[in-house]
Protein backbone atom coordinates (compact mmCIF):
# COMPACT_ATOMS: atom_id res chain seq x y z
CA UNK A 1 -22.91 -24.45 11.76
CA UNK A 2 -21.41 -21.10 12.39
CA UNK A 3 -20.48 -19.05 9.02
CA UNK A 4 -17.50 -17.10 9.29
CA UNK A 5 -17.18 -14.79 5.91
CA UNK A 6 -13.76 -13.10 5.54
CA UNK A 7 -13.49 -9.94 2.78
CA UNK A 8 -9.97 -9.13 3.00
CA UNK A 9 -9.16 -4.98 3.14
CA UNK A 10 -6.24 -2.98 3.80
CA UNK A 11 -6.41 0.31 5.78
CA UNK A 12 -4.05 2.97 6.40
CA UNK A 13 -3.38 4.57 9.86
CA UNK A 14 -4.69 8.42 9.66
CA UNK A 15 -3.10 10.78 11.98
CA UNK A 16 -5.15 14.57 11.74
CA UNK A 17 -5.18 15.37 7.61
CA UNK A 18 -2.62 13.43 6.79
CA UNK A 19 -1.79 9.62 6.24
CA UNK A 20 0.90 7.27 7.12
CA UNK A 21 2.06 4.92 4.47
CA UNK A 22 2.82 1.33 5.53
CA UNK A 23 6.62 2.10 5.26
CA UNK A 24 9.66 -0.04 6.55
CA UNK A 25 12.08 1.75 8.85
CA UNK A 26 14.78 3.52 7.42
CA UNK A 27 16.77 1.34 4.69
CA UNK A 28 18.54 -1.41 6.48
CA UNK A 29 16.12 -4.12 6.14
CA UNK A 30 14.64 -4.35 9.47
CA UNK A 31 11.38 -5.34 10.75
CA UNK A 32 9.11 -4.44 13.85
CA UNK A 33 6.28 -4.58 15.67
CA UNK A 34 5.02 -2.34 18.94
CA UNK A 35 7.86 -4.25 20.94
CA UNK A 36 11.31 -5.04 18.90
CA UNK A 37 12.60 -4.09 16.21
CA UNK A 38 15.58 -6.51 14.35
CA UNK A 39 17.57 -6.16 11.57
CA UNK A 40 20.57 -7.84 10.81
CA UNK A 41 24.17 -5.92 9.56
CA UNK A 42 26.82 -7.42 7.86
CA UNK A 43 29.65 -4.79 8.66
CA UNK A 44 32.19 -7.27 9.53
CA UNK A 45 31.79 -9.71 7.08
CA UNK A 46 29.56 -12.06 8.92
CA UNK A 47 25.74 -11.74 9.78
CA UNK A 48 25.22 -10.03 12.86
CA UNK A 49 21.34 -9.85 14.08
CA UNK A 50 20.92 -7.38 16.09
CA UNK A 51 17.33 -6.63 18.27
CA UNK A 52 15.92 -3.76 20.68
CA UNK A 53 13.78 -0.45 19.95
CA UNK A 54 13.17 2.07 17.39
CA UNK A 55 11.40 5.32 17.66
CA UNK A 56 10.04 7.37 14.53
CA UNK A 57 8.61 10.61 14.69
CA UNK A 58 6.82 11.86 11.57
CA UNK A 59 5.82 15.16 10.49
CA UNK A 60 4.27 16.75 7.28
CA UNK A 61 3.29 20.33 6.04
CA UNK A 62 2.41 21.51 2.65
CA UNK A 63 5.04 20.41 0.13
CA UNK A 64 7.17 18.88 2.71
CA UNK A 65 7.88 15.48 5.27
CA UNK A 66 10.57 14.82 7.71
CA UNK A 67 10.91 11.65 9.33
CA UNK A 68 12.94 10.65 11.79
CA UNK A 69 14.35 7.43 12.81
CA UNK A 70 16.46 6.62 16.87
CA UNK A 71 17.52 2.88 16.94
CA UNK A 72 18.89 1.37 20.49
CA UNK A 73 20.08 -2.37 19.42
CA UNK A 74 22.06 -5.26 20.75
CA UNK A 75 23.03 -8.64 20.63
CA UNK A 76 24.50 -9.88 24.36
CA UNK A 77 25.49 -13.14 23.07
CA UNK A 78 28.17 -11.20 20.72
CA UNK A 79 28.68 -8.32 23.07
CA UNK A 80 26.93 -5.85 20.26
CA UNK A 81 24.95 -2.68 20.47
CA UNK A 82 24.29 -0.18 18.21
CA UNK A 83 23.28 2.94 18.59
CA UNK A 84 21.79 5.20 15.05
CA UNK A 85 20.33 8.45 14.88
CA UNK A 86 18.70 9.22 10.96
CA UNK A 87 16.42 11.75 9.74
CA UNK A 88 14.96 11.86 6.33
CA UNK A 89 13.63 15.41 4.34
CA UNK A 90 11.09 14.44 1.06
CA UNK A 91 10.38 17.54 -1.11
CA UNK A 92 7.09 16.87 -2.56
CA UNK A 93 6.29 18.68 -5.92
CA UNK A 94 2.78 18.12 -7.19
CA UNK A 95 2.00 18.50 -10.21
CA UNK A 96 -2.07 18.48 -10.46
CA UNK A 97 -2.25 19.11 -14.36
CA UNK A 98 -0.21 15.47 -14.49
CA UNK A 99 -2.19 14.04 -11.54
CA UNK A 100 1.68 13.08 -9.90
CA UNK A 101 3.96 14.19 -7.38
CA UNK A 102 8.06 14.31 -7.21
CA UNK A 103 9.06 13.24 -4.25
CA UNK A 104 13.28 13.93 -3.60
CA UNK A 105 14.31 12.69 -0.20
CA UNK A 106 18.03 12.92 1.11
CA UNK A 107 19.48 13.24 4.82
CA UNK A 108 18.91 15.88 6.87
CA UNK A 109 20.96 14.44 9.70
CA UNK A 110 22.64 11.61 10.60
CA UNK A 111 24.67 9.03 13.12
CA UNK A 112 25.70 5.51 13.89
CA UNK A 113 27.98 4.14 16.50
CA UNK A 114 28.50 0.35 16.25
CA UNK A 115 30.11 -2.01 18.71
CA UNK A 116 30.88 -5.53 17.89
CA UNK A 117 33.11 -7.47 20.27
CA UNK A 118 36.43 -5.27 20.76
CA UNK A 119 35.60 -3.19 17.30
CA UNK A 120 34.19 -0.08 17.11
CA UNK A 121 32.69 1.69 13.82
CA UNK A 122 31.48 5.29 13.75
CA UNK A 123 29.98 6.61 10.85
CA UNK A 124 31.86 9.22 9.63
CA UNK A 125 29.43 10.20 6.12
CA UNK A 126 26.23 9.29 4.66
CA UNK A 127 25.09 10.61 1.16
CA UNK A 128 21.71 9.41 0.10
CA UNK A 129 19.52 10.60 -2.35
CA UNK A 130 15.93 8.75 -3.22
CA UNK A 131 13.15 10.17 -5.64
CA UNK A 132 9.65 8.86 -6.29
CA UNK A 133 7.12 9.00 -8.42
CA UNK A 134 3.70 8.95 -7.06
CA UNK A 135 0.80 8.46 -9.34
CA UNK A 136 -2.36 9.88 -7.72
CA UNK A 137 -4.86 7.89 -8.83
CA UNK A 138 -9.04 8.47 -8.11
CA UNK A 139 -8.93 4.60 -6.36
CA UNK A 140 -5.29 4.17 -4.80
CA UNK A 141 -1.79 6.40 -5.08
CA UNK A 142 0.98 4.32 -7.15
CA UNK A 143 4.66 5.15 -6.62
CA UNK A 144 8.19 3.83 -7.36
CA UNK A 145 11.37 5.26 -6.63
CA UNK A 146 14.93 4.34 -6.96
CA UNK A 147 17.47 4.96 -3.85
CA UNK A 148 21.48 5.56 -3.92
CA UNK A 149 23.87 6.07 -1.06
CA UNK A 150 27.22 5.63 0.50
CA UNK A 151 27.75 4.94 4.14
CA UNK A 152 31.80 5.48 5.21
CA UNK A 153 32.85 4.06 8.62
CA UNK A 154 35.81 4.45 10.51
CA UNK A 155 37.07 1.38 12.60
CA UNK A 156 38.50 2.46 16.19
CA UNK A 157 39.17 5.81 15.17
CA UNK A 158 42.21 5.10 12.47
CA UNK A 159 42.17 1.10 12.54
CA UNK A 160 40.68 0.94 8.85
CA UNK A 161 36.97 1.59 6.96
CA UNK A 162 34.66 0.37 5.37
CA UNK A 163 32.37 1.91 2.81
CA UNK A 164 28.93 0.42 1.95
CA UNK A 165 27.63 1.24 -0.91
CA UNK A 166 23.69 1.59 -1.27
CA UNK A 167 21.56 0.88 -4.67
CA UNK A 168 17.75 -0.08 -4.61
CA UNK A 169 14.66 0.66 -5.19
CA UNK A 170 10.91 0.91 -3.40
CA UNK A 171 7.64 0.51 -4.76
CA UNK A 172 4.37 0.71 -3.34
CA UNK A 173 0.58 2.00 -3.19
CA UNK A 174 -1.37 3.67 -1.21
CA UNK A 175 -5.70 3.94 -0.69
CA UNK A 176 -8.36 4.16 1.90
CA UNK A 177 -8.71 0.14 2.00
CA UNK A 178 -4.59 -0.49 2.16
CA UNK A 179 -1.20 0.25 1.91
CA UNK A 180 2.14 -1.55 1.21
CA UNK A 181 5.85 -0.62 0.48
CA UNK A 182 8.07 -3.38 -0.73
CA UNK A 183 12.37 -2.01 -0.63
CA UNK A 184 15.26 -4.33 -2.75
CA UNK A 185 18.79 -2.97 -1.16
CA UNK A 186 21.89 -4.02 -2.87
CA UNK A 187 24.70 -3.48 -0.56
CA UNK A 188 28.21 -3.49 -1.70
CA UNK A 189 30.76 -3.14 1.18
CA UNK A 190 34.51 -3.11 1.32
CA UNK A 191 36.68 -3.01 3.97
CA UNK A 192 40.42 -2.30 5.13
CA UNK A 193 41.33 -2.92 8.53
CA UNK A 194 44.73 -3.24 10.11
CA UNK A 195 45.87 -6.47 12.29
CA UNK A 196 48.91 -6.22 14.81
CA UNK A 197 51.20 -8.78 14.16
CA UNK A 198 53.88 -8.46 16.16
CA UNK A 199 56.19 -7.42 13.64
CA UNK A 200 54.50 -5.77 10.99
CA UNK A 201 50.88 -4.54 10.76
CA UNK A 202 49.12 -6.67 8.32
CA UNK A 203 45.95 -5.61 5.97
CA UNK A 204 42.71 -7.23 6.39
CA UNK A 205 40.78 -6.39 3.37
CA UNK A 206 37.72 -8.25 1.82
CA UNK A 207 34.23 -7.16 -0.11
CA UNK A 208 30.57 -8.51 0.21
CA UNK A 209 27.59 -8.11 -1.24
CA UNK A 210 24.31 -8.33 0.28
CA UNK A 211 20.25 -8.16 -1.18
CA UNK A 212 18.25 -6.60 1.47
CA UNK A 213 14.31 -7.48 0.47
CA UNK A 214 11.72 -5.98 3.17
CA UNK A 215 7.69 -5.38 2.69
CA UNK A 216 5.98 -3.69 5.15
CA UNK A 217 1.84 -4.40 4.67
CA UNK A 218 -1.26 -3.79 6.86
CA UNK A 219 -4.50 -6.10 6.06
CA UNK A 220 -7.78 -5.83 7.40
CA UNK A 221 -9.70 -8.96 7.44
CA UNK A 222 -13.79 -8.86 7.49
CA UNK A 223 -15.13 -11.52 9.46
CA UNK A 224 -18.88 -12.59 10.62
CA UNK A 225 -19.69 -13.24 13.72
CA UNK A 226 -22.47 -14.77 15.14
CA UNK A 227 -24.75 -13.95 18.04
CA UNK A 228 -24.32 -16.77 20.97
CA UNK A 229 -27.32 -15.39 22.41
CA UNK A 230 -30.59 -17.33 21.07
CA UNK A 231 -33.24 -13.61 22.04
CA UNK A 232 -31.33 -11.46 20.41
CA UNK A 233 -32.25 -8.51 17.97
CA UNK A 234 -29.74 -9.46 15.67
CA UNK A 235 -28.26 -12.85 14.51
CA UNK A 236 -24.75 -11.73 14.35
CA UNK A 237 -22.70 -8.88 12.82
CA UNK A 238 -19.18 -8.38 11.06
CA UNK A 239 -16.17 -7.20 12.69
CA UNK A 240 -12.76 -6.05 11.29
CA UNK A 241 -9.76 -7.11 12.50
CA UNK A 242 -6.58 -4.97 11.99
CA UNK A 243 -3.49 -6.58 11.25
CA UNK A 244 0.18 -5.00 10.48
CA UNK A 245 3.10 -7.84 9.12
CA UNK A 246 6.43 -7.01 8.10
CA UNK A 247 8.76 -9.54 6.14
CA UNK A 248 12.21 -9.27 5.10
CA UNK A 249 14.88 -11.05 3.56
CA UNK A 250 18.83 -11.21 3.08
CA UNK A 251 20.62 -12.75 0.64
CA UNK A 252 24.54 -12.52 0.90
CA UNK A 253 27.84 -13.14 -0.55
CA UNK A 254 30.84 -12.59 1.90
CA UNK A 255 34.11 -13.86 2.73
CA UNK A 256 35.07 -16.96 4.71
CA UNK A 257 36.47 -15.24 7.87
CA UNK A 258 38.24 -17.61 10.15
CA UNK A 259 39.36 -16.83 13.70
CA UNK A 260 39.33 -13.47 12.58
CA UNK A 261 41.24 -13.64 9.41
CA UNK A 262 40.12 -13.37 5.91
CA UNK A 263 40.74 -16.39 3.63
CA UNK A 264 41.12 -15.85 0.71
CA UNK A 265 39.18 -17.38 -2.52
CA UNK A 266 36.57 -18.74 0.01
CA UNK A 267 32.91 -17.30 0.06
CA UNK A 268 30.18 -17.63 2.53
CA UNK A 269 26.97 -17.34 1.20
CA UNK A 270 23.08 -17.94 3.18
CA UNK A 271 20.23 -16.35 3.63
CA UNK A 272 18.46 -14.76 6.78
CA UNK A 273 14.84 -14.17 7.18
CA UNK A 274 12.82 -11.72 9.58
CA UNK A 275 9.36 -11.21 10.42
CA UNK A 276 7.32 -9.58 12.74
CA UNK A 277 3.56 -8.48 13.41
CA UNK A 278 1.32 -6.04 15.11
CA UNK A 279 -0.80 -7.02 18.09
CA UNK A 280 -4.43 -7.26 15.79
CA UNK A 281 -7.09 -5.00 16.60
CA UNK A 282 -10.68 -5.81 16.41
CA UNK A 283 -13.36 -3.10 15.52
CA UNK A 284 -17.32 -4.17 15.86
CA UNK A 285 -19.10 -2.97 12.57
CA UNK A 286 -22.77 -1.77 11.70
CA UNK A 287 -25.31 -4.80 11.69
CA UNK A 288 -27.51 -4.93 8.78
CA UNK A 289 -31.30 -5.73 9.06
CA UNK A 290 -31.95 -5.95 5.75
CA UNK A 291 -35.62 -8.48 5.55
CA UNK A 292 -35.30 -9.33 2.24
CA UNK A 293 -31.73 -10.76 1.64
CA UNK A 294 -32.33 -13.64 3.69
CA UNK A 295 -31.34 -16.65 1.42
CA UNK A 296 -30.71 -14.09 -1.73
CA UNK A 297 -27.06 -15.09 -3.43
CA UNK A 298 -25.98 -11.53 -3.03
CA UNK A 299 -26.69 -11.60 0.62
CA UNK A 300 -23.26 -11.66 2.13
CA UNK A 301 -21.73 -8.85 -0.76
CA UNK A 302 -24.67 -6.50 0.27
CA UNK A 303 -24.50 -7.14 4.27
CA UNK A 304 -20.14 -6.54 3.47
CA UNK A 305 -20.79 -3.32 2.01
CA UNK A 306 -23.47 -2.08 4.45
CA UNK A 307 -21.24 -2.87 7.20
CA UNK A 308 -18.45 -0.89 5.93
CA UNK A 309 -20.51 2.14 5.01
CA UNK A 310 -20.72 2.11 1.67
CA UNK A 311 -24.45 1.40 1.59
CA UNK A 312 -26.08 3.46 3.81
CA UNK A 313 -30.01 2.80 3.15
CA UNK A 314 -31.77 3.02 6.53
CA UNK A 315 -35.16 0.77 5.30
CA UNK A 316 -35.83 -2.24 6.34
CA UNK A 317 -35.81 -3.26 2.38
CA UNK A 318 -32.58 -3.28 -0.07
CA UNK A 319 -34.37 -4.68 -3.09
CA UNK A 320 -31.49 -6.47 -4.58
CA UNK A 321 -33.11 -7.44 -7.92
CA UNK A 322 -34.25 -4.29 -8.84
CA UNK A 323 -31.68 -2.01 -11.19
CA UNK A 324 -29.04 0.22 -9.77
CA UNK A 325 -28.84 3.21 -11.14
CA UNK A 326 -25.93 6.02 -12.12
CA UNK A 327 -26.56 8.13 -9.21
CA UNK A 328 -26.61 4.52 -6.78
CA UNK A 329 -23.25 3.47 -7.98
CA UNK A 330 -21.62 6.54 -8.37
CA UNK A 331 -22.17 7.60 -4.92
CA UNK A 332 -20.98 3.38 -3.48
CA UNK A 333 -17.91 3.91 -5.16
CA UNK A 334 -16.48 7.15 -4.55
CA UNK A 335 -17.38 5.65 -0.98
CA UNK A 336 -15.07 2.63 -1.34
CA UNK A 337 -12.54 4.71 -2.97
CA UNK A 338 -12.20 8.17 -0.91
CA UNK A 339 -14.19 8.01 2.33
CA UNK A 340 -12.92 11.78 3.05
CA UNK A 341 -15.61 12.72 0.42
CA UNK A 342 -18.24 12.33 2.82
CA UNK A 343 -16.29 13.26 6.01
CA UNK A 344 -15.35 16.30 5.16
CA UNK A 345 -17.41 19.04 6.82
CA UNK A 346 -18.96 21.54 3.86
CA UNK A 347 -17.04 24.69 3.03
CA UNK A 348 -18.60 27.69 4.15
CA UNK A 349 -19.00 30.12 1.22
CA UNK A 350 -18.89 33.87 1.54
CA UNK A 351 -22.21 35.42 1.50
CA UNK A 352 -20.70 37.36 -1.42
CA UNK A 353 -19.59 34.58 -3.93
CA UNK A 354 -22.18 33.79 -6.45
CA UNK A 355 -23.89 30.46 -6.20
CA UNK A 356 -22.19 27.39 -6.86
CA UNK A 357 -23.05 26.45 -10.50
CA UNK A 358 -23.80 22.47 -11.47
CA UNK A 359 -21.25 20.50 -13.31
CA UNK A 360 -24.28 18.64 -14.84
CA UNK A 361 -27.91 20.65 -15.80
CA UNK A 362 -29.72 17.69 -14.46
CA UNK A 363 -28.52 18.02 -11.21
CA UNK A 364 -28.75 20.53 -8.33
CA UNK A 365 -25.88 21.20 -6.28
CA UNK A 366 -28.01 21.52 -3.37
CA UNK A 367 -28.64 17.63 -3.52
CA UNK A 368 -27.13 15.37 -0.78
CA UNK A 369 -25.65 13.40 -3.16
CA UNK A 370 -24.26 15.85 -5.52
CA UNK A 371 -20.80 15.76 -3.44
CA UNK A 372 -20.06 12.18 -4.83
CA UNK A 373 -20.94 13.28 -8.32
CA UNK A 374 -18.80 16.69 -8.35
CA UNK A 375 -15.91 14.04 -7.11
CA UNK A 376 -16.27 11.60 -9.60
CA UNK A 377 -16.09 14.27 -12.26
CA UNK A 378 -13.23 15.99 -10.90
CA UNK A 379 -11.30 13.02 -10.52
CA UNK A 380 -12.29 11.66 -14.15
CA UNK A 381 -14.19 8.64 -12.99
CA UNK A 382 -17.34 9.51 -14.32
CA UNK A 383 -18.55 11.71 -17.19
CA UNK A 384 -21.67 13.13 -18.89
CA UNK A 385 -23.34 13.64 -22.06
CA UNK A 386 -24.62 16.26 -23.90
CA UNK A 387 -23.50 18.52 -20.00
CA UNK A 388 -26.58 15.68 -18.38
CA UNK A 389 -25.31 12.58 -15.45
CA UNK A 390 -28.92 11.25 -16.30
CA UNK A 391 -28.94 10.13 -12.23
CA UNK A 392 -32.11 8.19 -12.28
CA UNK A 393 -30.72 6.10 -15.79
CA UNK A 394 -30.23 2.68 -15.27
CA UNK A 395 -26.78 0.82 -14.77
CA UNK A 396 -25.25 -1.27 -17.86
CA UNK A 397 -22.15 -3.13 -17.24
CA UNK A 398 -20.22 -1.36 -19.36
CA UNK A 399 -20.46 1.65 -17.97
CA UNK A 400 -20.26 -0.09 -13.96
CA UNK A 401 -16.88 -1.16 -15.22
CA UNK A 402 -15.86 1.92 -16.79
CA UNK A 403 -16.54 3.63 -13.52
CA UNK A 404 -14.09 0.75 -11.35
CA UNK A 405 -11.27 1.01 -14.06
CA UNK A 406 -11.08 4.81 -14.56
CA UNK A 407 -11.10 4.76 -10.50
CA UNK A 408 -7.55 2.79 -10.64
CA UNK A 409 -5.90 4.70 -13.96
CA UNK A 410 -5.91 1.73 -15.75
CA UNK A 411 -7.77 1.89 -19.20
CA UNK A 412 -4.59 3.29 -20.48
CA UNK A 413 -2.63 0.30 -19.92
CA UNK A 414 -5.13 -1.48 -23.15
CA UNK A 415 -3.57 -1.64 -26.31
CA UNK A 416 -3.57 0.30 -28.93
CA UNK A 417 -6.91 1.14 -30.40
CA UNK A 418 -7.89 -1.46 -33.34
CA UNK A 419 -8.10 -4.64 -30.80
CA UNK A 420 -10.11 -7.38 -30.04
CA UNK A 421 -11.03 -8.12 -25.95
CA UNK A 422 -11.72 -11.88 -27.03
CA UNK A 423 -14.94 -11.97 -25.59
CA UNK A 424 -17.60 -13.19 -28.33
CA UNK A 425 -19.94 -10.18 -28.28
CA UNK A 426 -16.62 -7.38 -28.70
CA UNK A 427 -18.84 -5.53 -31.42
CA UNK A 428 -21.17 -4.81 -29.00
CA UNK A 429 -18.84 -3.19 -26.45
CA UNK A 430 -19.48 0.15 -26.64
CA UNK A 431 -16.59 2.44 -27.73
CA UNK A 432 -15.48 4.92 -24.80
CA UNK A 433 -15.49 1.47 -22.35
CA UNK A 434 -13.48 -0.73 -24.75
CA UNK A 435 -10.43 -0.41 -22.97
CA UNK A 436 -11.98 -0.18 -19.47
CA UNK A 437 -13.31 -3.88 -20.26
CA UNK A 438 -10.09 -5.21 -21.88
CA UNK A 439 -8.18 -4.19 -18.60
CA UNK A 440 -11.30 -5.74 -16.44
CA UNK A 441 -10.62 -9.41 -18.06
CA UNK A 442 -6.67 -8.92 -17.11
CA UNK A 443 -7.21 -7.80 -13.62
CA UNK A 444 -10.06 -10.64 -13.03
CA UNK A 445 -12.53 -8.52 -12.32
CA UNK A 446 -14.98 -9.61 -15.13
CA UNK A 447 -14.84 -12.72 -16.96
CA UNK A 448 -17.50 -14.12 -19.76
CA UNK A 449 -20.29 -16.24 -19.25
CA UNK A 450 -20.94 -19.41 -20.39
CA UNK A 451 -20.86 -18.02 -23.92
CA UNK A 452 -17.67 -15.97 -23.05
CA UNK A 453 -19.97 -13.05 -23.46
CA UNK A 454 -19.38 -9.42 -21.46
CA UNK A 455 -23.09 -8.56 -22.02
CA UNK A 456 -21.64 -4.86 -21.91
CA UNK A 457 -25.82 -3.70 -22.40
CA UNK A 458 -27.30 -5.41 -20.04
CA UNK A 459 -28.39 -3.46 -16.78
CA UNK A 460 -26.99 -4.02 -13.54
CA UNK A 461 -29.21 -4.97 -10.88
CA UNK A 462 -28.37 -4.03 -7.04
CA UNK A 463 -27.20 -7.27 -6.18
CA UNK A 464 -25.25 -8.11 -9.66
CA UNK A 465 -23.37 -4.20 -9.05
CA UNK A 466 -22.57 -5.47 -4.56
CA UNK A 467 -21.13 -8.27 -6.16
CA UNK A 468 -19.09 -6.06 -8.81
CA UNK A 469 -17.50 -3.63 -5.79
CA UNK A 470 -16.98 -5.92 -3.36
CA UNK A 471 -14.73 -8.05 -6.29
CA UNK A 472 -13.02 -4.56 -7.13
CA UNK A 473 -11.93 -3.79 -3.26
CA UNK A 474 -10.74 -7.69 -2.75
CA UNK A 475 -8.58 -6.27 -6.40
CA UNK A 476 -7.03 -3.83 -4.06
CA UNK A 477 -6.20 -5.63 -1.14
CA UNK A 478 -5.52 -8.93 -2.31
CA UNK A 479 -4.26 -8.96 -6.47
CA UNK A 480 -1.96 -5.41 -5.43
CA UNK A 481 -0.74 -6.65 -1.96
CA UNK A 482 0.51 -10.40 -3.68
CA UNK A 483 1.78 -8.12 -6.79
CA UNK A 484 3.94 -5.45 -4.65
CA UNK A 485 4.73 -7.95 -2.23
CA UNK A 486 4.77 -11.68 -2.80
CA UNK A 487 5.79 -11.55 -6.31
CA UNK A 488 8.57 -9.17 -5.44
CA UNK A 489 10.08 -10.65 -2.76
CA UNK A 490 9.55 -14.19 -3.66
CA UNK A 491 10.56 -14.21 -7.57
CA UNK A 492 12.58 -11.76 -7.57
């Protein structure tokens, strides 16, 4: 039988420098793929889903974004098209001694034309304001932001309004492996509108309210494929598949509007639901050839991490029982974490600057592998003692998990100093990884043995530290994807 493995990854899209965060379009609640984009609006007191196209055109520079947003919609059945124009300006203000970033977005430019049946709204002012806090962490950026606004329409020119009032809130992260952004919109709206009758021109006025829920998430699934051909050089390899989903949700609250008119201590309230998805993409990956994995229990972690570059021995032997050391697992994980380290070209440095000196005395900066180190270090991941790395020193598990929690920012989410982790052998945890392996057990990436011990000590061999990283980049696609998305939008 066929195996099919699947590691599950998320990537981000990376245009020149700079990356694009998995992001929904504007802040209506809509969702779209390379084809349609839908949303649904609720400006006249009933659910209205409208579909067609939207364009966005993105631009950054130092300190600054601007995105714009063109929507072309309609619904034939209900003689509706819209037509929007929005553009967004973020102010980014990093703040490197905090590791964070400020982020103030408002509108730089705005309009909306709505037709539905004989009614016509124009938007007539928008005030938004959004900030954002963006935690720039070594493994993955962290952010959260709260969002206010006021839309004001006019209804055929001096019929009535409506104002829609805008309250919310975004969270999301951001890493090499993934991205996702989930919104909540509250909507308030009221509106006044004038009906001819005969007579006397009578006031149609009623208020809504409607949750707007939308996550927009790209996965990347590993899979294993195996050679169909029997003389082959290889039995099979892994290839990644690319795939983009956006989900939303409204809940609302409106009025009971019948033929036309408003009545009056009645309430309609349902639910609509939207989701579309990217056209996957499939990318072939590196095939291992590894001779002495074959049966080994590591075999598929090793071959995963090989495959997506992380590994990059060239042998024909990995030796997966023998011990990883400092300089082994430093370098794999500021691979999973930042593959720009090793992308980058080198600076060129002026013939008259003096030599670059060491961070460490025991190692030269000359070495290949000295980039991932001087990374590490900057970004707090890793330190030294007594100014040594001590490359060629063997890997215990506490400091393997040290290394994977620092990368995320999370060891200061552990108590306050003075507690216990609950694992049998805690007075053998060593201090300075303490809370590193108290945040481990919460996020499921370590868990005791049979004797619910941590064996913080014991040295790490290759295999035992494949399985470790491959765990800690399923934490980052799978455990933060179900946290920023499923958990929001489901239980909220």
């Amino acid at each position: 039988m066929k195996r099919i493995l699947t590691l599950m990854l998320i990537v981000s899209f990376i245009v020149g420098p700079s990356v694009i965060w998995a992001t929904p379009p504007e802040f209506s609640g809509g969702v779209n793929n390379e084809y349609e984009y839908e949303e649904v609006v609720f400006i006249t007191g009933e659910p209205v889903k409208l579909k067609g196209e939207v364009k966005v055109s993105e631009r950054e520079k130092e300190g600054e974004k601007t995105v714009s947003y063109s929507f072309k919609l309609e619904n034939k059945d209900l003689n509706a098209k819209l037509d929007r124009k929005i553009g967004f300006e973020t102010m980014l203000d990093k703040r490197d001694d905090k590791g964070q970033t400020i982020g103030q977005t408002s509108i730089s430019k705005y309009s909306e034309k709505l037709q539905i049946g004989k009614d016509k709204y124009e938007l007539e002012d928008f005030q938004f304001s959004k900030s954002d806090v963006i935690d720039n962490r070594p493994a993955s950026d962290f952010y959260s932001g709260n969002i206010k606004g006021r839309k004001y329409y006019k209804i055929n020119k001096d019929q009535g309004e409506v104002v829609v009032d805008i309250t919310g809130a975004d969270v999301g992260y951001k890493n090499f492996w993934g991205n996702s952004e989930t919104q909540i919109l509250d909507y308030i709206i009221k509106s006044k509108k004038k009906e001819s009758d005969d007579s006397k021109d009578e006031v149609n006025s009623w208020e809504g309210t409607v949750r707007a829920s939308v996550s927009d998430s790209t996965t990347k699934t590993l899979k294993y494929s195996e050679n169909e051909a029997n003389f082959s050089s290889f039995n099979g390899g892994h290839m990644r598949i690319t795939n983009e989903e956006m989900v939303s949700s409204y809940e609302y609250n409106l009025p009971k509007i019948k033929d036309g008119k408003v009545e009056k201590d009645k309430r309609e309230k349902g639910a609509e639901h939207l989701s579309k998805k990217m056209v996957p993409k499939i990318e072939r990956l590196i095939v291992p050839k590894f001779r002495d994995l074959g049966g080994h229990w590591a075999q598929d972690y090793i071959e995963k991490l090989y495959s997506l570059d992380v590994f990059d021995e060239n042998g024909e032997f990995f030796s997966p029982d023998i011990p990883m050391n400092r300089m082994e697992f430093t370098k794999a994980i500021i691979k999973s974490c930042d593959i720009r380290t090793y992308i980058e070209a080198p600076k060129k440095r002026s013939r008259k600057a003096p030599p670059e000196e060491s961070i460490f005395k025991d190692l030269d900066t000359e070495d290949d592998d000295y980039k991932y180190v001087k990374s590490g270090y900057d970004k707090g991941i890793i330190h030294g003692e007594n100014n040594m790395f001590k490359p060629d020193n063997k890997l215990t598990r506490a400091q393997a998990i040290t290394i994977l929690v620092r990368a995320l920012g999370f060891e200061n989410k552990a108590p306050a100093p003075g507690y216990y982790t609950n694992f049998s052998d805690d007075r053998q945890i060593p201090y300075w990884s303490k809370d590193s392996i108290y945040m481990a057990r919460e996020m499921g990436l370590v868990q005791g043995d049979k004797a619910n011990k941590v064996n913080p000590n014991k040295v790490m061999s290759r295999a035992e530290a494949s399985a470790m990283i491959v765990r800690f980049l399923e934490f980052l696609e799978r455990d933060l994807q179900r946290d920023y998305r499923e958990n929001i939008i489901y239980f909220n």
